[in-house]
Protein backbone atom coordinates (compact mmCIF):
# COMPACT_ATOMS: atom_id res chain seq x y z
CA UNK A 1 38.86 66.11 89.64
CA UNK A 2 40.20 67.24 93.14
CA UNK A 3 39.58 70.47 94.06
CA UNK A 4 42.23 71.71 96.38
CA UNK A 5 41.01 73.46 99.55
CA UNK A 6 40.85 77.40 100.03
CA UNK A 7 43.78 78.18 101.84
CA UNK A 8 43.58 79.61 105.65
CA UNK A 9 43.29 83.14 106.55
CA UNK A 10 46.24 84.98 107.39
CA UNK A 11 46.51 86.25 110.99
CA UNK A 12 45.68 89.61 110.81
CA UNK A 13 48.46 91.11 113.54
CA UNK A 14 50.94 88.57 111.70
CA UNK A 15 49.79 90.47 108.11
CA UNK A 16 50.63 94.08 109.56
CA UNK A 17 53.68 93.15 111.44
CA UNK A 18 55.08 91.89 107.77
CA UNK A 19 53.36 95.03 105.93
CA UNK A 20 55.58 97.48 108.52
CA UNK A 21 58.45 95.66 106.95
CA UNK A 22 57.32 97.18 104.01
CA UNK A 23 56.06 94.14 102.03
CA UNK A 24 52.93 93.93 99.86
CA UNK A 25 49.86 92.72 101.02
CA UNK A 26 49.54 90.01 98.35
CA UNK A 27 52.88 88.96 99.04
CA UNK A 28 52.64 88.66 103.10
CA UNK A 29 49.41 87.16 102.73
CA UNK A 30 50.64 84.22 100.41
CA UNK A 31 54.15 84.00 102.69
CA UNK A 32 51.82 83.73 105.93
CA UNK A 33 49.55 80.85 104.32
CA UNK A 34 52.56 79.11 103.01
CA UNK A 35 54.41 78.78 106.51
CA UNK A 36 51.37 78.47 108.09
CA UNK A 37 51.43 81.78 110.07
CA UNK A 38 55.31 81.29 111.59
CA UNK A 39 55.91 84.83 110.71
CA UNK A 40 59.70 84.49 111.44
CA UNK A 41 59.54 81.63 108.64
CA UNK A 42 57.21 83.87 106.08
CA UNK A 43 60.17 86.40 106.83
CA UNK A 44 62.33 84.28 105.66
CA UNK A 45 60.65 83.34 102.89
CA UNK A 46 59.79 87.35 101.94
CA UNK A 47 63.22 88.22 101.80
CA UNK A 48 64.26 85.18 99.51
CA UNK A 49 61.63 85.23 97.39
CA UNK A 50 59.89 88.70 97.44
CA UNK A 51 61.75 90.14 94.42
CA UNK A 52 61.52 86.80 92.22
CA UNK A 53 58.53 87.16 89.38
CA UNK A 54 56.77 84.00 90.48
CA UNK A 55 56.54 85.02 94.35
CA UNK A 56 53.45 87.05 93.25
CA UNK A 57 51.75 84.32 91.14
CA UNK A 58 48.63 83.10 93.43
CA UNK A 59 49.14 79.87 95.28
CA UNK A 60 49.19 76.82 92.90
CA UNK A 61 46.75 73.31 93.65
CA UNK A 62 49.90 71.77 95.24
CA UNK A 63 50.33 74.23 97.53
CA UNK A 64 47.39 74.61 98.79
CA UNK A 65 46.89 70.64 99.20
CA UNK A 66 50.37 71.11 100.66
CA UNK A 67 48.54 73.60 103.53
CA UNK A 68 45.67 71.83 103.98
CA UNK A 69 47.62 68.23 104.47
CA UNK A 70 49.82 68.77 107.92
CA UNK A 71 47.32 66.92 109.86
CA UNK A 72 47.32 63.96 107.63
CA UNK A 73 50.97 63.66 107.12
CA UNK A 74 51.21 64.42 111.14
CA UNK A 75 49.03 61.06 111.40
CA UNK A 76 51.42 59.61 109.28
CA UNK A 77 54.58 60.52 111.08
CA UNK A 78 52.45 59.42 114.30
CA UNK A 79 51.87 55.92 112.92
CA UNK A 80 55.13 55.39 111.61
CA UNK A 81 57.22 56.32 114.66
CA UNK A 82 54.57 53.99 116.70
CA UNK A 83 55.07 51.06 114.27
CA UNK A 84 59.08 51.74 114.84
CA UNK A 85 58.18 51.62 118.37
CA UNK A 86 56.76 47.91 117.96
CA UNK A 87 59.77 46.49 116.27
CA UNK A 88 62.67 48.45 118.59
CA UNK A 89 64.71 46.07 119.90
CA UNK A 90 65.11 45.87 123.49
CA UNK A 91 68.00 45.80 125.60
CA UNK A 92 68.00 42.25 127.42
CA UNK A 93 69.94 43.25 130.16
CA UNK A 94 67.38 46.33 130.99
CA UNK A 95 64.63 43.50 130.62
CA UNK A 96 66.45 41.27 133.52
CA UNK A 97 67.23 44.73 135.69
CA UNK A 98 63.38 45.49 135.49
CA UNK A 99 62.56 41.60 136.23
CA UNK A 100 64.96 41.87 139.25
CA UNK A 101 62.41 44.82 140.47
CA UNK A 102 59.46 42.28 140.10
CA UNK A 103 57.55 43.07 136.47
CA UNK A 104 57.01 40.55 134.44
CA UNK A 105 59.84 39.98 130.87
CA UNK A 106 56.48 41.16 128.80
CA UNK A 107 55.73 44.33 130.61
CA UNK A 108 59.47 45.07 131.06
CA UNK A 109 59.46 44.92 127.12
CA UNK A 110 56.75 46.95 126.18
CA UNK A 111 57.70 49.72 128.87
CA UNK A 112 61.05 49.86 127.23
CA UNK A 113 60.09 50.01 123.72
CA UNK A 114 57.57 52.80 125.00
CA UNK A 115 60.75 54.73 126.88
CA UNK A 116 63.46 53.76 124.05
CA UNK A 117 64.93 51.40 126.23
CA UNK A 118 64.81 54.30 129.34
CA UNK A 119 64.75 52.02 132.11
CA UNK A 120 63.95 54.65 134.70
CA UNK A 121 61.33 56.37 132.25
CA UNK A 122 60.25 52.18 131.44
CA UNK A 123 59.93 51.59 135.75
CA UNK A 124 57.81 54.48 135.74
CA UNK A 125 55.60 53.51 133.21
CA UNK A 126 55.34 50.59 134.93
CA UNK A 127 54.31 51.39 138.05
CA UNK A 128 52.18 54.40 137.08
CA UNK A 129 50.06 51.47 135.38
CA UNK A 130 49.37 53.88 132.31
CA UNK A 131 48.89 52.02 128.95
CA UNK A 132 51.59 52.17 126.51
CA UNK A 133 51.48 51.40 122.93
CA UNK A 134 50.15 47.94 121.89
CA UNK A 135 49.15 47.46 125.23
CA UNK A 136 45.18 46.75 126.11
CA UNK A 137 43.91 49.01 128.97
CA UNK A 138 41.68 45.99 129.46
CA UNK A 139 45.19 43.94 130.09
CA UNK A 140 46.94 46.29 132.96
CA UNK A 141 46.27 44.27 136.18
CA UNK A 142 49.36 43.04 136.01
CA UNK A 143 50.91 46.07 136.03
CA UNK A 144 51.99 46.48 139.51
CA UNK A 145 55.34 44.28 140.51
CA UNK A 146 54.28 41.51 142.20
CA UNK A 147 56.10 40.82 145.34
CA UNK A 148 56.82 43.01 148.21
CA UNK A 149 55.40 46.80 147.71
CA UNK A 150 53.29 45.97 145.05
CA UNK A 151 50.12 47.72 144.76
CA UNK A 152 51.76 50.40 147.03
CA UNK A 153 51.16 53.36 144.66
CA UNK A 154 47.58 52.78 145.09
CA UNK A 155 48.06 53.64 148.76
CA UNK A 156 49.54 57.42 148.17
């Protein structure tokens, strides 16, 4: 079956910062790996769970898979706040103000899904021509306003 990985190693100035509080080695060790070296966290969890029979028991498969998996569940929470992104409505009337400015209704809407319908932060998207999500970097001539001043950030 799965083997779960070997947990991290402790920061050492972390370790003797919780051992001058007068807690076990063991014990700081195991509250370091399971907040992930926040020591004001593994404090925390010392002083709830120091003096409770099981706080000495060595760290169990789900824990460790539990330490090991931030970066995947970080990708997760990354994905699923950019597919939010994509189906965020957008406020029409921000889409007409940023039209009035000269961007096209499609750029106007995926600068203010980008911004959560900011439409300063959505303007400066726009005319800092950085990609956004869902848009192709292959795609962003268009992003300049057309019309009178456009291009003129190129000049500065």
């Amino acid at each position: 079956p799965d083997e779960p990985p070997s947990p991290p190693e402790p920061d050492a100035a972390a370790m003797a910062q919780l051992q001058e509080m007068g807690f076990g080695e063991e014990l700081c060790r195991k509250a370091l790996q399971l907040k992930r070296n926040n020591v004001a966290a593994a404090t925390e969890w010392l002083l709830t769970h120091a003096d409770l029979p099981e706080a000495s028991a060595p760290l169990t498969p789900e824990e460790l898979r539990q330490i090991a998996a931030p970066g995947r569940e970080m990708r997760r929470a990354r994905q699923r706040q950019r597919q939010f992104t994509l189906r965020q409505e957008v406020d029409p009337e921000a889409v007409a103000q940023l039209e009035e400015m000269g961007f096209e209704a499609s750029q106007a809407r995926n600068a203010l899904r980008a911004s959560g319908n900011n439409v300063e932060l959505a303007c400066q998207l726009l005319l800092g021509g950085g990609a956004m999500e869902g848009e192709d970097p292959e795609d962003m001539d268009g992003m300049h306003p057309r019309g009178p001043g456009a291009g003129i950030g190129t000049l500065l």
